[in-house]
Protein backbone atom coordinates (compact mmCIF):
# COMPACT_ATOMS: atom_id res chain seq x y z
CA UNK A 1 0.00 0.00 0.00
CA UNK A 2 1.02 3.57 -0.65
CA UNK A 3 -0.27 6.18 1.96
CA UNK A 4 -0.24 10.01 1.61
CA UNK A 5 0.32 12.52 4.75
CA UNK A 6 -1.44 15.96 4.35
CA UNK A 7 -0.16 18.49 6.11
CA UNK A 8 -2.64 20.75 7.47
CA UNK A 9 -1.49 21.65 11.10
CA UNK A 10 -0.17 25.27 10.66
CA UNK A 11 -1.26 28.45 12.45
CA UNK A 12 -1.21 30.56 9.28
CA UNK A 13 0.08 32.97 10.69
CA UNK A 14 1.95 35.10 7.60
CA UNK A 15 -1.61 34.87 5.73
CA UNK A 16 -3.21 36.02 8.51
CA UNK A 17 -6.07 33.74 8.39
CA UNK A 18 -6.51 30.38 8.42
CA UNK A 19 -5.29 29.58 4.71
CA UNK A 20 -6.19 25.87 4.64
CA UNK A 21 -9.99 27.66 4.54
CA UNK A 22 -9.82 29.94 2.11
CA UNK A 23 -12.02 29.76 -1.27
CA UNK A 24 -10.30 27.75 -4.55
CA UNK A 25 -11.85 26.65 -7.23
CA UNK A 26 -15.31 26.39 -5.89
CA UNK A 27 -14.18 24.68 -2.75
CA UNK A 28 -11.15 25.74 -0.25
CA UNK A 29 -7.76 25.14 -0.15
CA UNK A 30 -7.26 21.98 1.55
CA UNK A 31 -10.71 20.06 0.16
CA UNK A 32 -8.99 20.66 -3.62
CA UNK A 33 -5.65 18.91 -2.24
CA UNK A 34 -7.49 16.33 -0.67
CA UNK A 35 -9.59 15.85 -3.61
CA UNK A 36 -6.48 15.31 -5.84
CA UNK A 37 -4.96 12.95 -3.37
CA UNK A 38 -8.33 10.75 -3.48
CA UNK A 39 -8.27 10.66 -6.97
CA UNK A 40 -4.40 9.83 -7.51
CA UNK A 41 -3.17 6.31 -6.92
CA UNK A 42 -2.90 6.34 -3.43
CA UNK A 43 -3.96 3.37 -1.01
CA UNK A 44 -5.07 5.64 2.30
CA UNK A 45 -4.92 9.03 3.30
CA UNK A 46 -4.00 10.76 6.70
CA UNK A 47 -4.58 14.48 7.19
CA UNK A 48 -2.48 15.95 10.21
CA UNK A 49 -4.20 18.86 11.98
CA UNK A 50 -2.60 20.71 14.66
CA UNK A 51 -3.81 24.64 15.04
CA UNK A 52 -8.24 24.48 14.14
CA UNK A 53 -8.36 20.74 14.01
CA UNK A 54 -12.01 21.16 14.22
CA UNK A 55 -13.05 23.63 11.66
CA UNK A 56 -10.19 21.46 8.89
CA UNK A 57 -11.85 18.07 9.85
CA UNK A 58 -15.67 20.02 9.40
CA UNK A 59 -14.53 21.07 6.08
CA UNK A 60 -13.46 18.05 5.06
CA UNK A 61 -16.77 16.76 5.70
CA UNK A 62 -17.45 12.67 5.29
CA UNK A 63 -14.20 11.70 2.51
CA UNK A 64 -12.76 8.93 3.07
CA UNK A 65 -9.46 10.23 5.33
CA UNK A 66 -8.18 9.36 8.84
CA UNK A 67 -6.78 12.00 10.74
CA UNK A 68 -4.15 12.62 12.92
CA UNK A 69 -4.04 15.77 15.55
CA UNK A 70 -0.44 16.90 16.49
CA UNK A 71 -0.71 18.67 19.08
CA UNK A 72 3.00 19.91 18.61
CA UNK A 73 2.36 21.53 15.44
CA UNK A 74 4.13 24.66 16.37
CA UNK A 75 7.52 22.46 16.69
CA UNK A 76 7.47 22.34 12.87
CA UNK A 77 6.57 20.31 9.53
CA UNK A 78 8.53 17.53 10.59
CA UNK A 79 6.51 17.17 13.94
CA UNK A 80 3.27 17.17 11.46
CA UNK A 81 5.25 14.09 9.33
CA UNK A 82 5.67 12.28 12.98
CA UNK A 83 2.40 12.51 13.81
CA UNK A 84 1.14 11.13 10.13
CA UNK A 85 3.20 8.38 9.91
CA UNK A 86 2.43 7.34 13.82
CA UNK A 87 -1.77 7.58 12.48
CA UNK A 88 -0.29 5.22 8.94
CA UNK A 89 -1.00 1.64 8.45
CA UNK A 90 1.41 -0.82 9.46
CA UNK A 91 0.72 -1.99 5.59
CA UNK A 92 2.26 1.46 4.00
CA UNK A 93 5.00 0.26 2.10
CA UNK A 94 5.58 4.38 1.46
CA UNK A 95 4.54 7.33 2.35
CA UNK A 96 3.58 10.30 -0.02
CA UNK A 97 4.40 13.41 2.10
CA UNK A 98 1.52 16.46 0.44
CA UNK A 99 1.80 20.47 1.71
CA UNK A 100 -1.77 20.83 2.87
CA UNK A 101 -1.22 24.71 0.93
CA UNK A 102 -0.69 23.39 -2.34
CA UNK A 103 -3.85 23.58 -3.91
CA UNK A 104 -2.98 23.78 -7.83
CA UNK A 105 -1.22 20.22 -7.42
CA UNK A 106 -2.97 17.62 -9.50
CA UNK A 107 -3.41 13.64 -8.92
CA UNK A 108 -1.94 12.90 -12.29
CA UNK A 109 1.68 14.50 -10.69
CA UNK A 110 1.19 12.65 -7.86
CA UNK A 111 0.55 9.27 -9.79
CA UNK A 112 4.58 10.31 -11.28
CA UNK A 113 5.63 10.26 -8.28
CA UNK A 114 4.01 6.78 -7.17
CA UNK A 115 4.99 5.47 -10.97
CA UNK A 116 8.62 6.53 -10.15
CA UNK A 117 8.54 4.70 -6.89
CA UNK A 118 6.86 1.42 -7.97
CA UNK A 119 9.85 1.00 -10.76
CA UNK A 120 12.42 1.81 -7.98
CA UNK A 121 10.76 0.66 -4.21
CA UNK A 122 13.68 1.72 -2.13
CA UNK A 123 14.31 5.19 -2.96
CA UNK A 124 13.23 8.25 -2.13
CA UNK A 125 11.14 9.74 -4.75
CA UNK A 126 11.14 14.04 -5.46
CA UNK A 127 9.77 15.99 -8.04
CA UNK A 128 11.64 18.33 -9.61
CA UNK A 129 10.83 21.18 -11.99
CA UNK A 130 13.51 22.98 -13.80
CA UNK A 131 16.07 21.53 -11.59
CA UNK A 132 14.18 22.88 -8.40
CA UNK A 133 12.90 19.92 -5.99
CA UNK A 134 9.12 20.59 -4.51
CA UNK A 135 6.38 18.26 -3.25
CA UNK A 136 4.89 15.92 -2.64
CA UNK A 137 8.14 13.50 -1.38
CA UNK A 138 7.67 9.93 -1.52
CA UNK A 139 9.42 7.97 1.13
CA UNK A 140 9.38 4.32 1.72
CA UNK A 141 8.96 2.16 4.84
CA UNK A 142 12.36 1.89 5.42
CA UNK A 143 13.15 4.67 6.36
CA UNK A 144 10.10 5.43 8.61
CA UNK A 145 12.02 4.86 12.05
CA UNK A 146 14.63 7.24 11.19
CA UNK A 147 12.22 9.97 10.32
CA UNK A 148 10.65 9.60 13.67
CA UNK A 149 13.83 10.02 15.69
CA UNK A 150 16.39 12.03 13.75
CA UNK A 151 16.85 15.21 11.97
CA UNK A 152 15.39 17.52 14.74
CA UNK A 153 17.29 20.35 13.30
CA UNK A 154 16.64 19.82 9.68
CA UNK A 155 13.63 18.39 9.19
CA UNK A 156 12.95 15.96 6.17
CA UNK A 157 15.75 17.86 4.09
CA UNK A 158 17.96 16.26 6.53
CA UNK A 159 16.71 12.67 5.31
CA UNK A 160 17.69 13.70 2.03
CA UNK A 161 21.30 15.06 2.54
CA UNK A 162 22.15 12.21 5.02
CA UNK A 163 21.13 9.18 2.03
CA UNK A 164 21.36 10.70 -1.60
CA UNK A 165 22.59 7.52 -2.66
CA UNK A 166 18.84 6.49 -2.43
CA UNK A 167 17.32 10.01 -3.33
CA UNK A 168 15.71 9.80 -7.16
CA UNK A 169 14.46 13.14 -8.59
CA UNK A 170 11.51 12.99 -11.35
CA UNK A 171 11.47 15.69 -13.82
CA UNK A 172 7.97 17.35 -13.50
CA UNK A 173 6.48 19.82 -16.50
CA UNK A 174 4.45 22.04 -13.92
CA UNK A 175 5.80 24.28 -11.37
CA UNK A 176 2.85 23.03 -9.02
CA UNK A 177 5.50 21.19 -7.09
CA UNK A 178 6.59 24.61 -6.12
CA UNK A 179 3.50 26.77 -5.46
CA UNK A 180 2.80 26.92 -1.24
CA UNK A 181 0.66 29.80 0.13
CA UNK A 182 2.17 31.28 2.89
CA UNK A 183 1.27 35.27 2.41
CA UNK A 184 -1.65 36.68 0.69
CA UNK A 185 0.04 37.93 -2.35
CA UNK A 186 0.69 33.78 -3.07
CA UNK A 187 -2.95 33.36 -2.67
CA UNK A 188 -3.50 35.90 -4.57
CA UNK A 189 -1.71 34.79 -7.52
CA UNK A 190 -3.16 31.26 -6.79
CA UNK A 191 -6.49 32.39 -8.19
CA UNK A 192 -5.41 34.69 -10.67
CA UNK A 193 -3.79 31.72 -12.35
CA UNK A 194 -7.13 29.90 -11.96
CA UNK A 195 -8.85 32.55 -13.60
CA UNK A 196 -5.78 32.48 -16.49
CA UNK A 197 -6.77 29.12 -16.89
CA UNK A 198 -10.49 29.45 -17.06
């Protein structure tokens, strides 16, 4: 089985608002992600909440996700990873790690990454577009112990600089992999590109 971990546990607090809410493409921000992830090749899905568990899992209404509440959310991303894989399936043979912020990321770039990793089951799967790596991050099983007790300081960039040997980068066409909202002026352009593409 392949699992995905959304990360949706931020305060928000450069947007000034809770972003994961905000309107996209007739939804919000963190249904469209999820949306994409149910529709991608992906076994299970596991949204972390930390900061407004209550109002994300609300929106998220009756889809078919477990969830996981870290309630050390303001330690960092990699707290939010902990707390996914701890809520995964002993079955998981890999994780696909998903920015809860990413809205304009489709399933069919997800499904690349999962492609990539079924040729190649021990690596370390990221997208890259234009020689810049983004998300989502696949990581196998193997690796799942050291994620949950190392790289304090560095976060999941640490798992990559301490095994490169096993770290396989996909050229990606879209710069989706790329595109977070952390201020308004992100979300901003967010829909203006939906409305370029309408």
């Amino acid at each position: 089985m392949i699992g995905a971990i959304v990360l949706a546990a931020g305060e928000s607090k450069r947007m000034g608002t809770q972003k994961l809410l905000l309107p996209y493409a007739g939804s919000t921000v963190i249904e469209t992600i999820v949306d994409q992830v149910l529709r991608s090749r992906v076994d299970a899905c596991v949204v972390v909440t930390g900061h407004e568990p209550d109002r994300i899992r609300e929106c998220l209404g009756a889809r078919d996700v477990l969830f996981a509440q870290n309630d050390r959310y303001q330690d960092g991303m990699l707290s939010s990873v902990r707390a996914g894989l701890a809520r995964s399936e002993a079955s998981w043979g890999a994780a696909v790690v998903l920015l809860g912020d990413q809205p304009s990321l489709r399933a069919g770039t997800i499904d690349l990454v999962i492609e990539r990793h079924l040729a190649a089951p021990e690596d370390i799967v990221v997208p890259a577009f234009e020689g810049r790596r983004g998300h989502p991050l696949l990581v196998p099983k193997r690796f799942r112990e050291e994620i949950m007790t190392d790289f304090d300081a560095t976060g999941l960039r640490g798992l990559l600089h301490a095994h490169p040997e096993s770290v396989v980068e996909i050229a990606v066409d879209t710069s989706t992999i790329l595109d977070d909202m952390d201020y308004p002026a992100d979300y901003r352009r967010a829909i203006a590109a939906l409305d370029e593409a309408d």
